[in-house]
C-alpha atoms as a PDB file:
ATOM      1  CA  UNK A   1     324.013  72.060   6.740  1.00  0.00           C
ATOM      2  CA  UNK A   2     322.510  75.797   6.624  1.00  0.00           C
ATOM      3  CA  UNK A   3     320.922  77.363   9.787  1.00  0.00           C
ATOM      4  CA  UNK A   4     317.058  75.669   8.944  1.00  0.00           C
ATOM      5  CA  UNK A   5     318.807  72.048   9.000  1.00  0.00           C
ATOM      6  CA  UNK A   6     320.459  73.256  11.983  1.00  0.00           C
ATOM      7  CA  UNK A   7     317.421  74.016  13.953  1.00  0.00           C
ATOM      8  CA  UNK A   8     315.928  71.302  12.592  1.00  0.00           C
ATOM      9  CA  UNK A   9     318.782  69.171  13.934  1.00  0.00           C
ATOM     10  CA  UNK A  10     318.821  70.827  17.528  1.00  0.00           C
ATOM     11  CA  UNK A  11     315.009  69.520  17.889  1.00  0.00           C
ATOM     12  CA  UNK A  12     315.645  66.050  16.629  1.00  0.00           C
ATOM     13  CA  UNK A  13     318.946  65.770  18.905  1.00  0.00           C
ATOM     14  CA  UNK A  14     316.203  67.069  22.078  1.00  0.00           C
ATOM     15  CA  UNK A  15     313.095  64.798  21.289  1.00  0.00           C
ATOM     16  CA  UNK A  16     313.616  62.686  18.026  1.00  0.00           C
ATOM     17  CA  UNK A  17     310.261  61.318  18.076  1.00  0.00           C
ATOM     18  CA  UNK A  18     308.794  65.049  17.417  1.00  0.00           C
ATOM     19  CA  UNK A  19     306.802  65.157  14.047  1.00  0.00           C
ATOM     20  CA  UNK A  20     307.908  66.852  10.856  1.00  0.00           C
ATOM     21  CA  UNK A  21     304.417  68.804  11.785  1.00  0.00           C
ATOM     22  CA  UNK A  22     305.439  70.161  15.039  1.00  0.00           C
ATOM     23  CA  UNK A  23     308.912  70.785  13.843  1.00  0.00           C
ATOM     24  CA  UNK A  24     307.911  72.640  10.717  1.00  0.00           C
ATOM     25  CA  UNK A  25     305.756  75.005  13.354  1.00  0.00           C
ATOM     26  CA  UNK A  26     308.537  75.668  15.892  1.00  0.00           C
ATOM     27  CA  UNK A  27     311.065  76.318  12.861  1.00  0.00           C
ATOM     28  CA  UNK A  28     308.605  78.620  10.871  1.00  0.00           C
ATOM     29  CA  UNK A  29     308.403  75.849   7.574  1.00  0.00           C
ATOM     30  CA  UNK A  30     306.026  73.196   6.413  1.00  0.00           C
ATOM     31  CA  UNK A  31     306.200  69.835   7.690  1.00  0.00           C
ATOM     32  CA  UNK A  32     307.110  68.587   4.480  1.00  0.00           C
ATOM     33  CA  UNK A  33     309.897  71.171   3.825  1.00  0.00           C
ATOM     34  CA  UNK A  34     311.013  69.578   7.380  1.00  0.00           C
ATOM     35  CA  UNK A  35     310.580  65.980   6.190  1.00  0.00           C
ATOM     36  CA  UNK A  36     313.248  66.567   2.888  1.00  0.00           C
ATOM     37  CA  UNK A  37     315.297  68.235   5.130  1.00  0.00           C
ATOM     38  CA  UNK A  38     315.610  65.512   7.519  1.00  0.00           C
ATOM     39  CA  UNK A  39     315.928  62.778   4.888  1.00  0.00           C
ATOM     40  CA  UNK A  40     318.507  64.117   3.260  1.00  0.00           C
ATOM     41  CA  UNK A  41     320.568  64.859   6.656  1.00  0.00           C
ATOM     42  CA  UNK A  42     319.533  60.481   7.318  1.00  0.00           C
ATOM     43  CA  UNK A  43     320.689  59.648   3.631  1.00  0.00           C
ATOM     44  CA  UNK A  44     323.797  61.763   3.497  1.00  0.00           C
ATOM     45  CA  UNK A  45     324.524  60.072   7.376  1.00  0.00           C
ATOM     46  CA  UNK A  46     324.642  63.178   9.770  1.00  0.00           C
ATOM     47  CA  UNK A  47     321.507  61.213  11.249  1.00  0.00           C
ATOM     48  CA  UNK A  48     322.880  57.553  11.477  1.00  0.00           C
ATOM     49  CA  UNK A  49     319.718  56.305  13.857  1.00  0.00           C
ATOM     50  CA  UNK A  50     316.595  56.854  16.070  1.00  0.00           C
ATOM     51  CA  UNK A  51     317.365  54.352  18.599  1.00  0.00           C
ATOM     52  CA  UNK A  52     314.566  54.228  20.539  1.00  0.00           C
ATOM     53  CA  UNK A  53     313.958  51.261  23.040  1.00  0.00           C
ATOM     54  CA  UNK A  54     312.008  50.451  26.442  1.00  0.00           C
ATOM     55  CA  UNK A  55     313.770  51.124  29.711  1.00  0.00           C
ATOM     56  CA  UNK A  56     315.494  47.838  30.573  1.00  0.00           C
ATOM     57  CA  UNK A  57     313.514  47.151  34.021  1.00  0.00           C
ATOM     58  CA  UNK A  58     310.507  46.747  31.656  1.00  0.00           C
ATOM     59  CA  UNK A  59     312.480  43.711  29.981  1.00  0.00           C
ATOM     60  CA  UNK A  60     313.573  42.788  33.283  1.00  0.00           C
ATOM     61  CA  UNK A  61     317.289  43.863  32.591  1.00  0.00           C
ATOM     62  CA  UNK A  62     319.637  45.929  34.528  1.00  0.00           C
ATOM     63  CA  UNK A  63     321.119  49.152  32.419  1.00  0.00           C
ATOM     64  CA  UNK A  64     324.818  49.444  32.845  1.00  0.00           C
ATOM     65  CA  UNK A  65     326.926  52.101  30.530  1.00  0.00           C
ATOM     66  CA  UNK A  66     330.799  52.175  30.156  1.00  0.00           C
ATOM     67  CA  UNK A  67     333.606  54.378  28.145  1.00  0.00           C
ATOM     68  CA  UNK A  68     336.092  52.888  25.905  1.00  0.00           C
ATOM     69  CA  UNK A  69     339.000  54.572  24.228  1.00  0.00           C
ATOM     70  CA  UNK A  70     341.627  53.493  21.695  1.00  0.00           C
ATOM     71  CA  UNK A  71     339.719  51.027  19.212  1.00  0.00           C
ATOM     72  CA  UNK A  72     338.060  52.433  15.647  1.00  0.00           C
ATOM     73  CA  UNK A  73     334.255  51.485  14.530  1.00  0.00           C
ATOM     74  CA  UNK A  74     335.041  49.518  11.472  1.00  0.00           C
ATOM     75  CA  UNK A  75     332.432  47.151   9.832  1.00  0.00           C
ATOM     76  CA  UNK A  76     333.911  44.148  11.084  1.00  0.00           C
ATOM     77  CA  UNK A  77     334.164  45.540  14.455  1.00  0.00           C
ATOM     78  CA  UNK A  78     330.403  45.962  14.137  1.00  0.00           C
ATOM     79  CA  UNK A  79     329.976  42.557  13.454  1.00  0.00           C
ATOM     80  CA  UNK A  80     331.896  41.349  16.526  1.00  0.00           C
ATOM     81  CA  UNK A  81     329.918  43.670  18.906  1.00  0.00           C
ATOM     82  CA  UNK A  82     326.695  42.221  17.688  1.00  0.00           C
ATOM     83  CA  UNK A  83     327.888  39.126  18.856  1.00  0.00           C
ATOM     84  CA  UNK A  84     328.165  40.428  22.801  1.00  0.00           C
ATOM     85  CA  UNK A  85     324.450  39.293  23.902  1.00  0.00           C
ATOM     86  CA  UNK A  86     323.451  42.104  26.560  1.00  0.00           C
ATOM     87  CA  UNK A  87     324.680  45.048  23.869  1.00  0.00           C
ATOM     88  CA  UNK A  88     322.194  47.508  22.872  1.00  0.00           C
ATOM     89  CA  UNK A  89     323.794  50.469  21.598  1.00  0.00           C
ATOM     90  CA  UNK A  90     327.295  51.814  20.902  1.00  0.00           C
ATOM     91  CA  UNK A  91     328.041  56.208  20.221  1.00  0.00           C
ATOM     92  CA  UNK A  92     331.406  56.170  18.922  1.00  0.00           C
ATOM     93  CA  UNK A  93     332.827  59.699  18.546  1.00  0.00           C
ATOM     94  CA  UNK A  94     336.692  60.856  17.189  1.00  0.00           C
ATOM     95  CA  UNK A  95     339.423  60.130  18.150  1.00  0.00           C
ATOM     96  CA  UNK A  96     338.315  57.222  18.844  1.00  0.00           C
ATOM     97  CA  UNK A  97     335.628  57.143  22.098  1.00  0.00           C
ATOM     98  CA  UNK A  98     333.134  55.347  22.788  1.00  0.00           C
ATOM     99  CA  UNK A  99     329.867  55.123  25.365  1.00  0.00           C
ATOM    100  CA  UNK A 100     328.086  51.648  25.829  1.00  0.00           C
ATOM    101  CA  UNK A 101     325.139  50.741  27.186  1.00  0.00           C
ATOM    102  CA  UNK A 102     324.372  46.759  27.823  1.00  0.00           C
ATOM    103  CA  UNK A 103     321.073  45.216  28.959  1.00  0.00           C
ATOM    104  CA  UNK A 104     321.910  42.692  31.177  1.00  0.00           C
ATOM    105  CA  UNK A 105     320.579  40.306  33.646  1.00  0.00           C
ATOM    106  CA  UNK A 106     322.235  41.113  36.122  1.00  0.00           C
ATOM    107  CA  UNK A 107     323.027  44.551  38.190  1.00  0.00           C
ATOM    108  CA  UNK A 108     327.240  44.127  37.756  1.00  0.00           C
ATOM    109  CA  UNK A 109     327.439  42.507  34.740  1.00  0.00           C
ATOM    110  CA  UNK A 110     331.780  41.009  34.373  1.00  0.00           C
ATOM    111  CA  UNK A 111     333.340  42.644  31.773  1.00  0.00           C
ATOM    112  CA  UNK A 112     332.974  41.191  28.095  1.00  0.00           C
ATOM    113  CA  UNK A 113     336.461  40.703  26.245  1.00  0.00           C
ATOM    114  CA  UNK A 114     335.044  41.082  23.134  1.00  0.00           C
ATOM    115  CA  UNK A 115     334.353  45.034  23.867  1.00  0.00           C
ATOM    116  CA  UNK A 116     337.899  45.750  25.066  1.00  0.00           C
ATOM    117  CA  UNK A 117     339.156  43.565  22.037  1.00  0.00           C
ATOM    118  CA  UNK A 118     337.449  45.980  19.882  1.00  0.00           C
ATOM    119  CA  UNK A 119     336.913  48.897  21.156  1.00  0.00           C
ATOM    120  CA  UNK A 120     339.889  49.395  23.347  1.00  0.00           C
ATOM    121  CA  UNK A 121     341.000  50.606  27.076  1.00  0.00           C
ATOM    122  CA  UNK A 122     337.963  50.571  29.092  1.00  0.00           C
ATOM    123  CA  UNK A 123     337.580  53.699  31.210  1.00  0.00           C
ATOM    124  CA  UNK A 124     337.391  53.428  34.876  1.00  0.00           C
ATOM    125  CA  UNK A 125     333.782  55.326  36.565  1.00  0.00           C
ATOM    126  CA  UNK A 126     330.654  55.361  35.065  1.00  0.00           C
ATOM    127  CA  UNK A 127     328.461  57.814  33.504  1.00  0.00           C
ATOM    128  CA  UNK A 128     326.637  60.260  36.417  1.00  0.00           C
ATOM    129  CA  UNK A 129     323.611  60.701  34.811  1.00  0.00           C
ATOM    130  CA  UNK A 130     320.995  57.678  34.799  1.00  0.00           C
ATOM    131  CA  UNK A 131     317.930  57.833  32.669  1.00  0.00           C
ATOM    132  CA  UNK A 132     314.952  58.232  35.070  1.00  0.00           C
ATOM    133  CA  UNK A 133     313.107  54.976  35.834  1.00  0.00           C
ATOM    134  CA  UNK A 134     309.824  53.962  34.055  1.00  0.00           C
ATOM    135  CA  UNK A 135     306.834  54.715  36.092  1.00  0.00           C
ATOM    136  CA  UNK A 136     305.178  51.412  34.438  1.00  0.00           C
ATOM    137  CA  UNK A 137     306.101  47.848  35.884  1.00  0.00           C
ATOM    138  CA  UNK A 138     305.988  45.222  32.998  1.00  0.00           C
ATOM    139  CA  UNK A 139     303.317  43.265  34.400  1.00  0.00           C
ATOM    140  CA  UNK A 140     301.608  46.905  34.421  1.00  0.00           C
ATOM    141  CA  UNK A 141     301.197  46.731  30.425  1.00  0.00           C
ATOM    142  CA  UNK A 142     298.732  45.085  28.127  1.00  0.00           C
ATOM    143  CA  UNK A 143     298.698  43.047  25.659  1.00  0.00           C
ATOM    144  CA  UNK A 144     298.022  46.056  23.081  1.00  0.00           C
ATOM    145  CA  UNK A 145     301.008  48.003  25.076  1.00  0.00           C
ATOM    146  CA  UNK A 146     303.277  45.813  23.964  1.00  0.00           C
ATOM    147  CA  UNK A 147     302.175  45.893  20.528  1.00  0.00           C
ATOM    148  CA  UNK A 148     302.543  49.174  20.438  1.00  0.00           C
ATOM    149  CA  UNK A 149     305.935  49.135  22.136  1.00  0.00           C
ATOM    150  CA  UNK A 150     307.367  46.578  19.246  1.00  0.00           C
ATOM    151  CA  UNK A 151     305.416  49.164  16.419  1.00  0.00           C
ATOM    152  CA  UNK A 152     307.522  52.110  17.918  1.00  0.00           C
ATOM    153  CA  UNK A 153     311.051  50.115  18.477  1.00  0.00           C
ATOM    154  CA  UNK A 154     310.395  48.823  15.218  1.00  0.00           C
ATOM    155  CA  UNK A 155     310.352  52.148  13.570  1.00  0.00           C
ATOM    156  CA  UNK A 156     310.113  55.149  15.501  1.00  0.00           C
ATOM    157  CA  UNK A 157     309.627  57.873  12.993  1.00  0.00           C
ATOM    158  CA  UNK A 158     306.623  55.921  11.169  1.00  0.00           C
ATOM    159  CA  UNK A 159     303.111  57.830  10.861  1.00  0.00           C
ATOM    160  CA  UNK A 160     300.904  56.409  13.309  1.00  0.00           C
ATOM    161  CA  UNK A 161     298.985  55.403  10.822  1.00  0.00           C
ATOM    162  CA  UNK A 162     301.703  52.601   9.838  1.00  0.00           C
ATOM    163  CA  UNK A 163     302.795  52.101  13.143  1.00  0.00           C
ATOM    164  CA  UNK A 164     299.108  50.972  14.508  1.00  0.00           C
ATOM    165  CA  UNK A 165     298.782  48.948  11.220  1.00  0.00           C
ATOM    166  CA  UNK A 166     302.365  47.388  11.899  1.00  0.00           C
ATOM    167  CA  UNK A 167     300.372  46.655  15.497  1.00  0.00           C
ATOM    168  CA  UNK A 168     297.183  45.438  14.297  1.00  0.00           C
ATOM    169  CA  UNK A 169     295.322  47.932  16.246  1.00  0.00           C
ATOM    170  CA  UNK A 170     292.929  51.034  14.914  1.00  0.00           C
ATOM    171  CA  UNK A 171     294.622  54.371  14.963  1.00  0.00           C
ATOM    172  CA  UNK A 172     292.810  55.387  17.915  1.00  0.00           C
ATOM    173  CA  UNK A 173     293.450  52.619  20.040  1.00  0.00           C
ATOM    174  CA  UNK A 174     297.311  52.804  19.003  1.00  0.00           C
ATOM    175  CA  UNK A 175     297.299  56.645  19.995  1.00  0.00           C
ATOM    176  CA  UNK A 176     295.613  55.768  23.469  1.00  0.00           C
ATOM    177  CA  UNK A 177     298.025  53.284  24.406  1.00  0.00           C
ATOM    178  CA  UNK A 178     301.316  54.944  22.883  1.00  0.00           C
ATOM    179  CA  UNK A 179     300.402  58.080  25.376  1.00  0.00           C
ATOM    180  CA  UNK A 180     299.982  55.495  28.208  1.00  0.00           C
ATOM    181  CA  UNK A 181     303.768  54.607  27.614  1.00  0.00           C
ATOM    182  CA  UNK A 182     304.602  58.537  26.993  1.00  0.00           C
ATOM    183  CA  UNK A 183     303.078  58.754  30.734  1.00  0.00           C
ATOM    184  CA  UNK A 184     304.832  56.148  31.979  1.00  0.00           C
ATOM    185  CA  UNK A 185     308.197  57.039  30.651  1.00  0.00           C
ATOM    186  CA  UNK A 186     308.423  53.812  29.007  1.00  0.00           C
ATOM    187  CA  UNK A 187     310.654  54.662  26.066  1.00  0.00           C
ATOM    188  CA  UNK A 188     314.522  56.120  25.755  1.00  0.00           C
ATOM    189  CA  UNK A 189     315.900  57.569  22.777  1.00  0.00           C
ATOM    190  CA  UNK A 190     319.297  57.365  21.966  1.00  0.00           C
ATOM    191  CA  UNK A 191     320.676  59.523  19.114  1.00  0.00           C
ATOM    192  CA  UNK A 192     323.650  58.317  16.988  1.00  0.00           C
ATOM    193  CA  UNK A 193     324.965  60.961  15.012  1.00  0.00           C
ATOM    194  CA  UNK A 194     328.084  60.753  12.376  1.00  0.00           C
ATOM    195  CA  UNK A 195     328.789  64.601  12.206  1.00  0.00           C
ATOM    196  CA  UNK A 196     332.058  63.526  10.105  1.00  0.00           C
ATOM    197  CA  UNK A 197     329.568  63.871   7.254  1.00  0.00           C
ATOM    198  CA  UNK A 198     328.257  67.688   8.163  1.00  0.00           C
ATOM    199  CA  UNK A 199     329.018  70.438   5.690  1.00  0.00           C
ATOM    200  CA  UNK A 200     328.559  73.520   5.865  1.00  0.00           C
ATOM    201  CA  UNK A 201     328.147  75.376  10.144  1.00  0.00           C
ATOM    202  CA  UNK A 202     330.595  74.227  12.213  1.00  0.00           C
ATOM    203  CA  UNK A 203     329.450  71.140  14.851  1.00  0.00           C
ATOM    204  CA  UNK A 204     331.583  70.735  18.355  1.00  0.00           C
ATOM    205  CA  UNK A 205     332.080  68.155  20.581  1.00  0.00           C
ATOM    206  CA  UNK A 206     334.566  68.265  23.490  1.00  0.00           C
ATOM    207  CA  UNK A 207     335.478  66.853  26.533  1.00  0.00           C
ATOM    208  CA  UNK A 208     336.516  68.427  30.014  1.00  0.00           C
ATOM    209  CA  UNK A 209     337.492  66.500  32.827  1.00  0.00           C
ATOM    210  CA  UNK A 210     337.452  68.822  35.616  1.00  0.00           C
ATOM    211  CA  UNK A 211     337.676  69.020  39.276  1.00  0.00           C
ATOM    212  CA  UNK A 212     335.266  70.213  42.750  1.00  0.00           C
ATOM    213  CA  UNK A 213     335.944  74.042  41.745  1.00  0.00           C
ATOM    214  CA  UNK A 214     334.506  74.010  38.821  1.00  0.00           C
ATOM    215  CA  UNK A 215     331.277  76.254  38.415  1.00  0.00           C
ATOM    216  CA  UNK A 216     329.028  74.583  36.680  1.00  0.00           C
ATOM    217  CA  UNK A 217     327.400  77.945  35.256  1.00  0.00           C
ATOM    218  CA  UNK A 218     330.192  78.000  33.008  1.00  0.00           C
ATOM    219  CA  UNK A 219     328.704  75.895  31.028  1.00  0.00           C
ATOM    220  CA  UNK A 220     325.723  78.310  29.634  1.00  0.00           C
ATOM    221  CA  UNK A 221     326.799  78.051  26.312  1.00  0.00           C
ATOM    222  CA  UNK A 222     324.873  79.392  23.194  1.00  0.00           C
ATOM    223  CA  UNK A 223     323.518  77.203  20.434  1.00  0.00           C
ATOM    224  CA  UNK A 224     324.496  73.562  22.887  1.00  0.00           C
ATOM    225  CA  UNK A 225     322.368  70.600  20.799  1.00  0.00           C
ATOM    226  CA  UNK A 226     321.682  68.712  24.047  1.00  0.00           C
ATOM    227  CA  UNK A 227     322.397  69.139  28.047  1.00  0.00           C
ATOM    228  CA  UNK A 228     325.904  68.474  28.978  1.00  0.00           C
ATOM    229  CA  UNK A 229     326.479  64.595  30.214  1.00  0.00           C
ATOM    230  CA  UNK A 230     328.118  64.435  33.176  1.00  0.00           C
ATOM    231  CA  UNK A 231     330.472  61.441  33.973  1.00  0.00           C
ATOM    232  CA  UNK A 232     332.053  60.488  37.346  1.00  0.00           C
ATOM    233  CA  UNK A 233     335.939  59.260  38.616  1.00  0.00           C
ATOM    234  CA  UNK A 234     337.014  61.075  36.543  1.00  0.00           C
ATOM    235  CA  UNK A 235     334.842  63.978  36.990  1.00  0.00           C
ATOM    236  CA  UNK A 236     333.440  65.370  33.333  1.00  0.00           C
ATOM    237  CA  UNK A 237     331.386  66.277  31.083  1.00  0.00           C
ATOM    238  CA  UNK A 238     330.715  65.861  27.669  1.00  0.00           C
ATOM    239  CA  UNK A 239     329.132  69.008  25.161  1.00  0.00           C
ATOM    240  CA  UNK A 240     328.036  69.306  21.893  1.00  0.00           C
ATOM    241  CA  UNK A 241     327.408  72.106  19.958  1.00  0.00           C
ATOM    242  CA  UNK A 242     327.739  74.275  16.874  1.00  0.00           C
ATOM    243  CA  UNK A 243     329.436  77.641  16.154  1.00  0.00           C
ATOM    244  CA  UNK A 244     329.450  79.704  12.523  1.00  0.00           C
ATOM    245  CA  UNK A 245     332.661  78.553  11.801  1.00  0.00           C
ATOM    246  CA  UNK A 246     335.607  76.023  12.547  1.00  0.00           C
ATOM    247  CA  UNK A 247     336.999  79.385  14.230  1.00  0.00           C
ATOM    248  CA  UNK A 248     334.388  80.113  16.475  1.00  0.00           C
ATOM    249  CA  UNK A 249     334.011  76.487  17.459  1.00  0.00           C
ATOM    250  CA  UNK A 250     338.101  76.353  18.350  1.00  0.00           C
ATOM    251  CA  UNK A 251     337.310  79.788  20.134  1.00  0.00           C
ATOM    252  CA  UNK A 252     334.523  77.884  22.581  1.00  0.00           C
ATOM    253  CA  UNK A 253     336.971  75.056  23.109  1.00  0.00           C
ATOM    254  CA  UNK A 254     340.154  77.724  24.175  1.00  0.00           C
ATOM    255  CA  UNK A 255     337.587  79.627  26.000  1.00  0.00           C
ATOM    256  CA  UNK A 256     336.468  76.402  27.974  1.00  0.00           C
ATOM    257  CA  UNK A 257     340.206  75.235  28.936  1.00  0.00           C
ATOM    258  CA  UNK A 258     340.735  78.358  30.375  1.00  0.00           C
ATOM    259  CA  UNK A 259     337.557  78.319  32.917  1.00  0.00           C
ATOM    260  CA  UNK A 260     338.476  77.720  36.576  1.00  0.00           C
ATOM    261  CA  UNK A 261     338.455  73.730  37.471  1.00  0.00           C
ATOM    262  CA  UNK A 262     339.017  72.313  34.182  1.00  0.00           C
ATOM    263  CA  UNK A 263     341.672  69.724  33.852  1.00  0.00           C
ATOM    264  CA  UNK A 264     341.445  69.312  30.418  1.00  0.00           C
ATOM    265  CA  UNK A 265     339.560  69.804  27.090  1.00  0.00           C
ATOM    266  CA  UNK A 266     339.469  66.837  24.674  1.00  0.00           C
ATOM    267  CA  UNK A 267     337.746  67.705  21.505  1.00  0.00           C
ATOM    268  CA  UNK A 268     335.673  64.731  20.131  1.00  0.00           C
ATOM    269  CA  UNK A 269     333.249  64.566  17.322  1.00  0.00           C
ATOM    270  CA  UNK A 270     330.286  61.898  17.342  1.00  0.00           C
ATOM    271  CA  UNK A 271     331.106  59.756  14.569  1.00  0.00           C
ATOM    272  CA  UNK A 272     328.400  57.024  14.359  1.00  0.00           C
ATOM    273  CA  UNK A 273     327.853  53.721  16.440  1.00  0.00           C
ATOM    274  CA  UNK A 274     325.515  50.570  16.743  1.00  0.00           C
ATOM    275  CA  UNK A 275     322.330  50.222  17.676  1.00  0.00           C
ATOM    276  CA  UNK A 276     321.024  46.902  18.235  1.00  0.00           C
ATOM    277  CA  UNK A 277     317.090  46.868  17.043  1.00  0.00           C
ATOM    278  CA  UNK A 278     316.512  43.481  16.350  1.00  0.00           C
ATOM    279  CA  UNK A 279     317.613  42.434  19.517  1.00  0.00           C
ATOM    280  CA  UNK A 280     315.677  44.680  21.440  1.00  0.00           C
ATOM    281  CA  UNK A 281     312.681  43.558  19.422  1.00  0.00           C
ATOM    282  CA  UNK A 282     313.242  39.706  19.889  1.00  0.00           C
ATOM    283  CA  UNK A 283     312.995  40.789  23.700  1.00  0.00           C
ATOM    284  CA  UNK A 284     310.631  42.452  23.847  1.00  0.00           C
ATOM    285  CA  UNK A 285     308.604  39.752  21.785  1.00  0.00           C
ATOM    286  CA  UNK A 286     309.814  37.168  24.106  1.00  0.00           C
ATOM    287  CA  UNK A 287     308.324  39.595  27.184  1.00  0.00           C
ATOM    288  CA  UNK A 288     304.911  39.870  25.767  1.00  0.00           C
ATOM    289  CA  UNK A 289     304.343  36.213  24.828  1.00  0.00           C
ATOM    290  CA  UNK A 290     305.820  35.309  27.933  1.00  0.00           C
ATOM    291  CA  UNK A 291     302.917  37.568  29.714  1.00  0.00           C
ATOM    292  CA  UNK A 292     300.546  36.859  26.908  1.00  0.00           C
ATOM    293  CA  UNK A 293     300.787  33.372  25.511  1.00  0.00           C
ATOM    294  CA  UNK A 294     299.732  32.930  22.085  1.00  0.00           C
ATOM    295  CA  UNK A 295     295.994  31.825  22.296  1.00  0.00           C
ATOM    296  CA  UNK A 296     295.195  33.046  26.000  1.00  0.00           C
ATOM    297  CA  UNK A 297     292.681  35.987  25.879  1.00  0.00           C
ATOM    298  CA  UNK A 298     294.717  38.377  27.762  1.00  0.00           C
ATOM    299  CA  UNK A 299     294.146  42.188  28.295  1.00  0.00           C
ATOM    300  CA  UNK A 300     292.711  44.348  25.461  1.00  0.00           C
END
């Protein structure tokens, strides 16, 4: 990874649903220089997935996210998580952490055994920040909305030209009705990264639990991918970042253990995860017929 792939990177990480186009423009390259780039970072792994899904009230689900620590990602622990019904996505990062969000039908889901099985010692607390609400009720969207919701789920990074045929709507229409559920704050992404398979600049990711003295201005670091994620009992936060070198990036972490408030530093690296996409499509199938039965004439 050289400082173009890097910058590339830092955009995808903010908004991965920008276009190569827009990219290309903000990095100073063409959009197809942008495009190699960025499949080569998705084949060698660095990008594991563009998991981008609705906002769970529009499914009529409840989002709840946990921490585990202590179990390791393996294939067949894959397997087993895709048999917990209310799990949409997994970011596992080393040693051996990982954040999960569930889609459930109800607002305290009980704990599922399988997750602790695999995945280890849940962590007590929750994550502080919540992902702001859509501004769209489900019975709000259209028949066509909902096509175009399943197009982008389906797969985000598509041209709209194969996303609106994927819909069976005209490239106009598609556009008109995607930027209706832009408006709305409709869709989430969700990252997973695996930057075990970076070469080349140094990547970060650390940990500080810290206490009520801590100044949060501290945290104005240079060359941070994404805004620091907060977390609550115990109070934290989690960065990632990169530096020009292994040394620099163990210089940000000494520097960080040493600011007033913090506990402790943790370094972990994201290291892949799951993202469930069929699932999230079967819902969101099941929401649209159920609003739009096959045969009734509907909205447009």
């Amino acid at each position: 990874m050289d400082r173009v792939d890097l910058r590339i990177f830092t955009r995808l990480v903010g908004d991965p649903l920008l276009s190569d186009e827009t990219i290309g423009r903000d990095v100073g390259i063409t959009g197809k220089a942008v495009r190699l780039r960025r499949k080569r970072l998705e084949s060698e792994g660095v990008l594991t997935e563009y998991g981008v899904h609705p906002r769970a009230e529009v499914l009529g689900r409840h989002a709840t996210a946990s921490r585990y620590t202590g179990g390791a990602l393996s294939e067949v622990a894959r397997s087993q998580l895709r048999k917990v019904e209310d799990l949409v996505l997994v970011r596992s990062f080393r040693p051996n952490f990982h954040m999960v969000v569930r889609f459930s039908n109800e607002a305290e889901p009980s704990d599922d055994p399988t997750l602790a099985r695999v995945l280890g010692r849940r962590l007590e607390g929750s994550l502080d920040e919540r992902p702001p609400r859509s501004l769209l009720r489900a019975d709000e969207l259209t028949r066509a909305d909902w096509k175009v919701l399943e197009a982008v789920v389906r797969n985000p990074r598509a041209p709209y030209s194969v996303q609106s045929h994927q819909a069976g709507l005209s490239p106009r229409t598609f556009r008109r009705h995607r930027a209706k559920l832009d408006a709305g704050r409709v869709l989430e992404c969700s990252m997973i990264l695996n930057l075990e398979r970076e070469e080349g600049l140094a990547t970060y990711g650390i940990w500080l639990k810290v206490d009520r003295s801590f100044d949060e201005r501290a945290l104005e670091l240079p060359r941070l991918w994404d805004r620091p994620h907060w977390t609550r009992n115990p109070r934290g936060v989690y960065l990632l970042g990169s530096a020009d070198n292994y040394l620099g990036a163990r210089e940000v972490e000494i520097r960080l253990r040493a600011v007033p408030g913090v506990l402790s530093a943790d370094p972990l690296v994201p290291a892949g995860g799951l993202y469930a996409r069929e699932r999230l499509l079967a819902w969101v199938r099941a929401e649209r017929d159920s609003r739009f039965p096959l045969g009734s004439r509907g909205q447009a």
